[in-house]
N, C-alpha and C. Protein backbone atom coordinates (compact mmCIF):
# COMPACT_ATOMS: atom_id res chain seq x y z
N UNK A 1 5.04 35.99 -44.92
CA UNK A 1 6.15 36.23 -44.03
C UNK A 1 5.58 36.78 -42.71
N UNK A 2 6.39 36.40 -41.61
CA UNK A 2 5.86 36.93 -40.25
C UNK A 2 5.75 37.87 -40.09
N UNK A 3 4.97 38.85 -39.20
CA UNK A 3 5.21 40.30 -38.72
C UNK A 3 6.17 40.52 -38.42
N UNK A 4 6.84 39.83 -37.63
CA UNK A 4 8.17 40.09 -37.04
C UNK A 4 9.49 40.50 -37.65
N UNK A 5 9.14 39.33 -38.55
CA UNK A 5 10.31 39.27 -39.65
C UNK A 5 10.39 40.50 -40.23
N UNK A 6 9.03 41.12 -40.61
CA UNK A 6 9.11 42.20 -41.24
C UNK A 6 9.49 43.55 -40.43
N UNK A 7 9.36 43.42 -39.50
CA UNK A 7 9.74 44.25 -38.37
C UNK A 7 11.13 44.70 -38.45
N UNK A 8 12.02 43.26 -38.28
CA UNK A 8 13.15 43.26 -37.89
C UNK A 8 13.75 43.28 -39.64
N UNK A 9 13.22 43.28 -40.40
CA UNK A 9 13.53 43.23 -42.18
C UNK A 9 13.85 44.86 -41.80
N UNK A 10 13.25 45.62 -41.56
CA UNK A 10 12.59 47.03 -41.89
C UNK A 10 13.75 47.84 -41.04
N UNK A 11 13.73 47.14 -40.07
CA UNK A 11 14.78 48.20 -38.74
C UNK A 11 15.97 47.56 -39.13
N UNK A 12 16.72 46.83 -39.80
CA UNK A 12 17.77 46.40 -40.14
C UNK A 12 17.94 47.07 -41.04
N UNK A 13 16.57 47.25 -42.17
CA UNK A 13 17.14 48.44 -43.26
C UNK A 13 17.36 49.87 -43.21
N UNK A 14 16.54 50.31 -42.09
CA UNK A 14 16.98 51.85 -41.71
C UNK A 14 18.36 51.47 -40.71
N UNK A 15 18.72 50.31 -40.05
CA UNK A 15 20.14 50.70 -39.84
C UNK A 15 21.13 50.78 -40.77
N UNK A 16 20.84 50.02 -41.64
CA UNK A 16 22.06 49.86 -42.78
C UNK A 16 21.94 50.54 -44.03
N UNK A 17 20.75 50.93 -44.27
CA UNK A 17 20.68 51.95 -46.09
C UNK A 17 20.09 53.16 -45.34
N UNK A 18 19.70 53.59 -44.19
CA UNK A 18 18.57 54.69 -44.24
C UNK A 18 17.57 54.69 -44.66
N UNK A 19 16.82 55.92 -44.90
CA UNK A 19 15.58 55.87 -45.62
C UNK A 19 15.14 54.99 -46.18
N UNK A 20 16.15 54.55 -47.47
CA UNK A 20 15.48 53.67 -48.54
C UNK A 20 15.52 52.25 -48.00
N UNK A 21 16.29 51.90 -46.70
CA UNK A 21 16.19 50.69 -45.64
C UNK A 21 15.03 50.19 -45.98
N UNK A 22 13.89 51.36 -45.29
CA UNK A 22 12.61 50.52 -45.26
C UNK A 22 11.80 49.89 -46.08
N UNK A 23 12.33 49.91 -47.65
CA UNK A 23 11.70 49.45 -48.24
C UNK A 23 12.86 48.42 -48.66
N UNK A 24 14.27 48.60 -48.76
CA UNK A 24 15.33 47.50 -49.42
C UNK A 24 14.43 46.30 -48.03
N UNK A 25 15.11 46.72 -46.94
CA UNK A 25 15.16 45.69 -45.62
C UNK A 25 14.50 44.20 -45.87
N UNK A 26 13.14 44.96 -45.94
CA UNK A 26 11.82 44.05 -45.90
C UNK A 26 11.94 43.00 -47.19
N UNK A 27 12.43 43.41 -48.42
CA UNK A 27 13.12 42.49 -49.60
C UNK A 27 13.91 41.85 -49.35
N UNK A 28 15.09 42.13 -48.70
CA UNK A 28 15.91 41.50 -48.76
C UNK A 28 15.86 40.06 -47.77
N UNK A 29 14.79 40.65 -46.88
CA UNK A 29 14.39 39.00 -45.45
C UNK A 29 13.32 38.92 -46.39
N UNK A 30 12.48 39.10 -47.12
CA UNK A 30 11.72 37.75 -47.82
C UNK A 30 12.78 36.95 -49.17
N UNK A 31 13.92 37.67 -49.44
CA UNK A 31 14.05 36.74 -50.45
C UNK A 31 15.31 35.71 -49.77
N UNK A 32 15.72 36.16 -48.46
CA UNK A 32 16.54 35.57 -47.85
C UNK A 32 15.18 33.87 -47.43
N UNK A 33 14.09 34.35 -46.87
CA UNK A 33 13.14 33.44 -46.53
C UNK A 33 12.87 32.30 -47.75
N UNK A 34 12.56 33.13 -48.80
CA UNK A 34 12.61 32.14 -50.01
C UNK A 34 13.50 31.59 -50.55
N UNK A 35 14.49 31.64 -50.60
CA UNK A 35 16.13 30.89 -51.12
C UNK A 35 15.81 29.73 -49.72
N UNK A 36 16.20 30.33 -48.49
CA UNK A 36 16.10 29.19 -47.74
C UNK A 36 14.68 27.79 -47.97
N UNK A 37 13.26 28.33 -47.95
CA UNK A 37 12.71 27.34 -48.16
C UNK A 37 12.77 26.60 -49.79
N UNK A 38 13.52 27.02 -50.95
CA UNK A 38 14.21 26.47 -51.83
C UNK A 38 15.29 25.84 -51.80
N UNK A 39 15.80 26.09 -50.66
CA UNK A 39 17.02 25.38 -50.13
C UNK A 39 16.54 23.83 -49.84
N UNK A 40 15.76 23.90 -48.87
CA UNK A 40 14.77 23.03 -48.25
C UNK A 40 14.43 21.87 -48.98
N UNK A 41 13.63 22.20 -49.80
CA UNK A 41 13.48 21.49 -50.63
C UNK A 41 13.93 21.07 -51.82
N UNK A 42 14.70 21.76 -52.10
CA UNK A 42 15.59 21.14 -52.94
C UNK A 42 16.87 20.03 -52.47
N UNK A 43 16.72 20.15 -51.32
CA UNK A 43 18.01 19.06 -50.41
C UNK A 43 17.03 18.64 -49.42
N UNK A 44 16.03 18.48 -49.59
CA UNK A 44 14.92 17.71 -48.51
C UNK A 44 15.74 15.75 -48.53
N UNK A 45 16.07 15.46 -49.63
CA UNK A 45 16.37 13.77 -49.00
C UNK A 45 17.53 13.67 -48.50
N UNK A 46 18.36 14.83 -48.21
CA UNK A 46 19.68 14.59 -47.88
C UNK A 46 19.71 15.29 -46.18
N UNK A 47 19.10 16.32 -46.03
CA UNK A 47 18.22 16.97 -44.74
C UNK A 47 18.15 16.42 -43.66
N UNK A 48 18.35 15.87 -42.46
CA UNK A 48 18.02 15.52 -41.40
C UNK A 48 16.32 15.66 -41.50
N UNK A 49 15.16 15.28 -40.80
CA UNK A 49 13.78 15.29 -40.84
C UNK A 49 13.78 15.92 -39.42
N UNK A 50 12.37 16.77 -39.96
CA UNK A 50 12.60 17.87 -38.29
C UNK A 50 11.08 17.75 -38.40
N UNK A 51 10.42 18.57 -36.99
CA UNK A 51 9.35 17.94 -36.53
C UNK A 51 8.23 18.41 -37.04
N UNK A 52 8.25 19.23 -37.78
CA UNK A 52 7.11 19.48 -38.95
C UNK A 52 7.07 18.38 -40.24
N UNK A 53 8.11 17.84 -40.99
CA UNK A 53 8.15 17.39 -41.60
C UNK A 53 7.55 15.76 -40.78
N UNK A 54 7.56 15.14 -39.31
CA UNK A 54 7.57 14.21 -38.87
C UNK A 54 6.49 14.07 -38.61
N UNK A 55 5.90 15.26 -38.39
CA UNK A 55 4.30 15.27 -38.22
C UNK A 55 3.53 15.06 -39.58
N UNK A 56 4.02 15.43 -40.15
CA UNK A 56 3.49 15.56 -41.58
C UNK A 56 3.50 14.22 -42.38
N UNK A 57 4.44 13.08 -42.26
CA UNK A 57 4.36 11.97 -42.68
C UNK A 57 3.62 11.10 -41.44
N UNK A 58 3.32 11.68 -40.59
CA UNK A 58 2.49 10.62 -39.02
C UNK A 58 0.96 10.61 -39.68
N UNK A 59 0.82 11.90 -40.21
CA UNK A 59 -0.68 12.15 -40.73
C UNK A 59 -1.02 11.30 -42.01
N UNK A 60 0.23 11.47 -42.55
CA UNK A 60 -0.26 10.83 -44.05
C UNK A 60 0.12 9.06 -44.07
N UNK A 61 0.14 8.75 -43.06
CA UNK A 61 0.08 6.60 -42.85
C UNK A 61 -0.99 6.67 -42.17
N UNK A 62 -1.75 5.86 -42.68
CA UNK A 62 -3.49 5.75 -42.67
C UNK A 62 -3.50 4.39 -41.14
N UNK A 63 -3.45 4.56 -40.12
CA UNK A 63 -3.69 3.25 -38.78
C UNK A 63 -4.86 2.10 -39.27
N UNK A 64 -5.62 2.80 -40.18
CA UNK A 64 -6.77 1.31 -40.40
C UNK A 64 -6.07 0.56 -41.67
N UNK A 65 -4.98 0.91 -42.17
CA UNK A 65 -4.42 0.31 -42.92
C UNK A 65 -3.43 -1.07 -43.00
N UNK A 66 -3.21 -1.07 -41.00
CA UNK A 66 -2.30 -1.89 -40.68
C UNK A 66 -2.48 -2.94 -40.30
């Protein structure tokens, strides 16, 4: 997970629980992060294709193949 994320995980949890924020916060944006990239892929053929994924099939079609 990003620094950032964890940043903004952490200061979201001391706004909203206090103290124990800083440790809920930071859980709660990685498991928010992981549901979403389970999301992902689990509805990847129904998904629009975005530009990581476009790059990612450009690499894997071989040009001496054609």
């Amino acid at each position: 997970m990003h620094e950032l994320m964890i940043f903004f995980g952490t200061m979201g949890g001391i706004f909203m629980f206090g103290m124990v924020g800083v440790i809920i916060g930071p859980i709660i944006a990685a498991l928010f992060v992981t549901i979403w990239e389970i999301y992902g892929q689990a509805f990847q053929d129904i998904l629009p294709a975005t530009g990581f994924v476009l790059r990612r099939k450009e690499k894997a079609v071989d040009p001496e193949s054609e």
